[in-house]
Protein backbone atom coordinates (compact mmCIF):
# COMPACT_ATOMS: atom_id res chain seq x y z
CA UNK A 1 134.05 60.22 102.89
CA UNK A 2 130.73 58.09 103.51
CA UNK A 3 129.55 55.71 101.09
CA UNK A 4 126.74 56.48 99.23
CA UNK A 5 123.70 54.11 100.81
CA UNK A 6 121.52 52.57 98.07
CA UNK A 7 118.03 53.74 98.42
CA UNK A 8 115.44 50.90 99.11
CA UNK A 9 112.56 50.32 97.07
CA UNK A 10 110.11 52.21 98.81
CA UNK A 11 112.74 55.73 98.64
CA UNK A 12 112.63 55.50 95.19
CA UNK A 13 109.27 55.03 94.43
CA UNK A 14 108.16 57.74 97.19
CA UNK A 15 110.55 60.26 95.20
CA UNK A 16 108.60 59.21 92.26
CA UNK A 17 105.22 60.21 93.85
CA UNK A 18 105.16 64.03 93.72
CA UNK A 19 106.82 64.14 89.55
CA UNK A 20 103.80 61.44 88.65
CA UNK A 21 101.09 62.90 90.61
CA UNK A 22 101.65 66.23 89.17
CA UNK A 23 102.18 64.81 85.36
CA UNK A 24 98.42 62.86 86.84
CA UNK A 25 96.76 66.88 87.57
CA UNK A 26 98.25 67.87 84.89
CA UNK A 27 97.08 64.88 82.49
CA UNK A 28 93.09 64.98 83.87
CA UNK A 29 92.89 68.89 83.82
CA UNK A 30 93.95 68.84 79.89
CA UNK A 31 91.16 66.39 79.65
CA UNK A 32 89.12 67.97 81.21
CA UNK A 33 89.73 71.07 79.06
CA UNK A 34 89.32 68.75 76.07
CA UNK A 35 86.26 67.43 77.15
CA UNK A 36 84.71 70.90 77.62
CA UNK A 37 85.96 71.84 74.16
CA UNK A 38 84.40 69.29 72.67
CA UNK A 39 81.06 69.46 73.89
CA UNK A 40 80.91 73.35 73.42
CA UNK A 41 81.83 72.32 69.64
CA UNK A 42 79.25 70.10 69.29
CA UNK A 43 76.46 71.53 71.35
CA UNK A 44 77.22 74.51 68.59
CA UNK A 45 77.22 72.09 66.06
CA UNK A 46 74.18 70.30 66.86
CA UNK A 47 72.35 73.92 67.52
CA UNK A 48 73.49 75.50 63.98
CA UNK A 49 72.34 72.20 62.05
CA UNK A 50 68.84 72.18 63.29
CA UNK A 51 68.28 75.72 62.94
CA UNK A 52 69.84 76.30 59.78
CA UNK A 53 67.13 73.36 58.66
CA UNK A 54 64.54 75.24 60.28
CA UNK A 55 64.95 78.38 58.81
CA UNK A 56 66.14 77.01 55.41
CA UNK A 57 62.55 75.24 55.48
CA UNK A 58 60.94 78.62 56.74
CA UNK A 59 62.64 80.67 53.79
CA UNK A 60 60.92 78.08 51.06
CA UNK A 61 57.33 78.22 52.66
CA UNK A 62 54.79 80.41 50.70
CA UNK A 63 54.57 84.08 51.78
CA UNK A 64 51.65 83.87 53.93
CA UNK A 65 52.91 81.13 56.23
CA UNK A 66 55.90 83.20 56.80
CA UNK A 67 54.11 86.10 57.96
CA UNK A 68 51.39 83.91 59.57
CA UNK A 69 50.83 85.90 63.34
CA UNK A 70 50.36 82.52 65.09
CA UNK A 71 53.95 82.05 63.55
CA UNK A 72 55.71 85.04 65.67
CA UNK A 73 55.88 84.05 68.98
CA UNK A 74 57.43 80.37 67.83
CA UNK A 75 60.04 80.99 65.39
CA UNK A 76 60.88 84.88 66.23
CA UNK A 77 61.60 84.98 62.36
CA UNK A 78 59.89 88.51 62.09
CA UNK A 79 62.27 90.73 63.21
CA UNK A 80 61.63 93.53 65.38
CA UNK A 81 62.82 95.53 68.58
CA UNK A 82 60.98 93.15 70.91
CA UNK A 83 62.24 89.87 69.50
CA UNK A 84 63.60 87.88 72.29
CA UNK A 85 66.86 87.48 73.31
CA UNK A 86 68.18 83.82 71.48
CA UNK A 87 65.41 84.11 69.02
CA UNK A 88 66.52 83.29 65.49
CA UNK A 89 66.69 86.42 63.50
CA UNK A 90 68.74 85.04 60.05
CA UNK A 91 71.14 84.12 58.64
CA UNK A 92 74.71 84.92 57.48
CA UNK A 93 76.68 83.54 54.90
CA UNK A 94 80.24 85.00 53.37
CA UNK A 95 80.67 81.99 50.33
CA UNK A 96 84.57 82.75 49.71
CA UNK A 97 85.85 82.79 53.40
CA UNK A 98 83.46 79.30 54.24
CA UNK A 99 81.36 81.67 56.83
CA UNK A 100 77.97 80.18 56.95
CA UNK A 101 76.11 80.81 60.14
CA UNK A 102 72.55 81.42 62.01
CA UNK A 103 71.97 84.97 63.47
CA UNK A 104 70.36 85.10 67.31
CA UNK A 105 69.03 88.06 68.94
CA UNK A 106 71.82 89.21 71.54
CA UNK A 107 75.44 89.39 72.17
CA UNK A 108 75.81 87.26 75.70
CA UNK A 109 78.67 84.54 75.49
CA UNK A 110 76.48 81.45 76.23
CA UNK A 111 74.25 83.03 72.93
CA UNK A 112 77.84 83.38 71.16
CA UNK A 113 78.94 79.99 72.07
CA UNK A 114 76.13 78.83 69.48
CA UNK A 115 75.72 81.53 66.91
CA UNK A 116 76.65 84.91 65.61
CA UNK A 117 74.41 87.57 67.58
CA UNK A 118 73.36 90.34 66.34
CA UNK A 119 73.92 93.46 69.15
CA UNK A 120 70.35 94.30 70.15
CA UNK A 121 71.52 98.44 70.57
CA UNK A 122 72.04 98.50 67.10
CA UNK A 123 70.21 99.12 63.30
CA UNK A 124 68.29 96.00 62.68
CA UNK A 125 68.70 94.58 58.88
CA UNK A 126 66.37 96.62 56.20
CA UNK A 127 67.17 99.83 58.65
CA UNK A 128 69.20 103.00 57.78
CA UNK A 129 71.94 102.02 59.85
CA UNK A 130 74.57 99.93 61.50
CA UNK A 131 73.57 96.29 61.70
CA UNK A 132 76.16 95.03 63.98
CA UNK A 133 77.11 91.49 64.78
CA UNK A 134 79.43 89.31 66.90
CA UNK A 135 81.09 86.55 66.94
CA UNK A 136 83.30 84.06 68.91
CA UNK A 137 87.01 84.30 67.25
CA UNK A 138 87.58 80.35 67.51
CA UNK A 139 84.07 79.83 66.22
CA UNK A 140 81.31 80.62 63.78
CA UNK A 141 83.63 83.94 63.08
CA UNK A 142 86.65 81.97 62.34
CA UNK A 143 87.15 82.39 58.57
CA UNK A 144 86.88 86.19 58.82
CA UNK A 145 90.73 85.84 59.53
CA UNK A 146 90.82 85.21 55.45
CA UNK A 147 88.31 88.34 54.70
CA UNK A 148 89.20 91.19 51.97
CA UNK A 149 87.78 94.20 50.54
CA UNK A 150 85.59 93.04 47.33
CA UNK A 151 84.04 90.33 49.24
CA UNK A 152 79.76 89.75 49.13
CA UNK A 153 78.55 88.88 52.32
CA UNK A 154 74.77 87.88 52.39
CA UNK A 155 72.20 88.20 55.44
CA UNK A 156 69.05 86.95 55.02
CA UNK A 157 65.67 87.10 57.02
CA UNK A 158 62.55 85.30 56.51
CA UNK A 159 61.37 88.24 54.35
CA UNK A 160 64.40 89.55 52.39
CA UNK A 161 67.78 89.16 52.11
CA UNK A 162 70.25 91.70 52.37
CA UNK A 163 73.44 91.93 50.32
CA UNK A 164 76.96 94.07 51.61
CA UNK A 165 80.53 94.51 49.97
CA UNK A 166 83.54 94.47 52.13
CA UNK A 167 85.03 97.49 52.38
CA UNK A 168 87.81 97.79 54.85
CA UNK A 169 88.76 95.27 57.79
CA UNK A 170 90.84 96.30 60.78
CA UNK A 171 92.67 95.45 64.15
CA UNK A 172 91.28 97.76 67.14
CA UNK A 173 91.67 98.11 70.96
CA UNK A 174 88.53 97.15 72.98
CA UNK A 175 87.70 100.67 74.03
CA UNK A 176 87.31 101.88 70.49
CA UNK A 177 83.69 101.42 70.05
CA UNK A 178 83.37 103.92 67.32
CA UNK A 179 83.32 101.25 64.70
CA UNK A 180 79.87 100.24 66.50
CA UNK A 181 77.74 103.51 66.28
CA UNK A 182 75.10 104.24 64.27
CA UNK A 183 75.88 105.14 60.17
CA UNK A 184 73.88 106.92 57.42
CA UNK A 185 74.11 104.42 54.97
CA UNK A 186 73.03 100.72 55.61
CA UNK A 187 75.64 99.35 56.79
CA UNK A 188 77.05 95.41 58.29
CA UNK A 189 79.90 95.57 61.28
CA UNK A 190 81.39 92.07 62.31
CA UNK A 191 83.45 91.91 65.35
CA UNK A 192 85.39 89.36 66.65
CA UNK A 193 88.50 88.90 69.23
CA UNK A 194 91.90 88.97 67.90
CA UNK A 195 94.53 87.80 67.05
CA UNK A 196 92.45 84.51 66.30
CA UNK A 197 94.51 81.79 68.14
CA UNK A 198 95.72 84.06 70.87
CA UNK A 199 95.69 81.34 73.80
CA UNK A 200 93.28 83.45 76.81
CA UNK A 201 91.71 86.56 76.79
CA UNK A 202 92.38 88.24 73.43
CA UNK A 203 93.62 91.80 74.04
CA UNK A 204 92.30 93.28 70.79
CA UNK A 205 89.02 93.09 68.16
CA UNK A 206 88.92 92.62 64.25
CA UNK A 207 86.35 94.56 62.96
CA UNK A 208 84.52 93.79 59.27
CA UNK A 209 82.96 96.50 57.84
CA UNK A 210 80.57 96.35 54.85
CA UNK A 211 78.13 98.36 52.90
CA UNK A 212 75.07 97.14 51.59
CA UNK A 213 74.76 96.95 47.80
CA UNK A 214 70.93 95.32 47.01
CA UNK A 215 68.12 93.67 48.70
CA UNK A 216 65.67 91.04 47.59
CA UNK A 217 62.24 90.50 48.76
């Protein structure tokens, strides 16, 4: 039998190459990832600060400067069927889960990447209806993974604010879109994709529903 031969230098470290570039690809395309992560975070960050400010400020002006027409086209705090997609519309806020977070007009996933939108085909809040709203799962919608029946949720506009009791929350497939049609009572759906830290595309949807129980002007 032959002798092994040692291998130079140069053999070794070219056996080396393919293990350490592909650690390399694999190294810069997690931070890459991260990086993305990160500024999606804080662009979302940065987006819900100012315009909770905004409309926090709006909300404490006097009546009249609310409802001021030259307002309208601005702010898109009066709500109605032709407010523009991205306008602010509100507000939600469920205190016990830590779910505090700006309402947009529209459901598209750059929208949902910075707020909770509210799904333009459906009962807008003050209407006989269901208001229906959406979320990103690791996002703004987040905490609902803590939700229970009992719980207040509060949605306020620049004119009123709206106040709902949990009353059920369940795990659906995508094609039931039931829990999104219209109801005789006022009503508040939250969806979201679930389970919450699935890693990809989440295969089913968690879906809040609440009744509403008072308004204030």
């Amino acid at each position: 039998m032959r002798a092994a031969i040692p291998l130079t230098y140069q053999q070794r470290e070219s056996t080396r190459w393919p293990s350490n570039g592909l650690s390399w690809m694999f190294l810069i395309a997690g931070l890459v990832a991260l990086g993305y992560a990160g500024s999606q975070a804080l662009d979302a960050y940065t987006f819900q600060t100012l315009e909770q400010d905004k409309f926090e400020a709006r909300m404490g002006a006097p009546p009249e400067a609310v409802l001021a027409p030259e307002a309208v086209p601005a702010t898109g705090l009066v709500v109605t069927r032709a407010t523009p997609m991205g306008n602010v519309i509100g507000e939600i806020e469920l205190p016990r889960v830590g779910l505090k977070a700006i309402v947009v007009q529209g459901d598209s996933e750059k929208l949902l990447n910075r707020a909770v939108g509210h799904l333009t085909d459906s009962a807008l809040p003050g209407e006989i209806g269901n208001v229906a709203l959406a979320g990103h799962r690791d996002g703004l919608f987040r905490p609902l993974r803590k939700v229970l029946p009992g719980d207040r949720i509060t949605l306020r506009t620049a004119e009123r604010e709206f106040h709902y009791e949990v009353i059920w929350a369940a795990v659906v497939p995508p094609a039931v879109v039931s829990v999104l049609q219209p109801t005789r009572e006022r009503s508040l759906t939250l969806v979201t994709c679930f389970p919450f830290y699935y890693v990809g595309a989440a295969p089913e949807r968690f879906v809040v529903r609440a009744r509403e129980v008072e308004s204030n002007p």
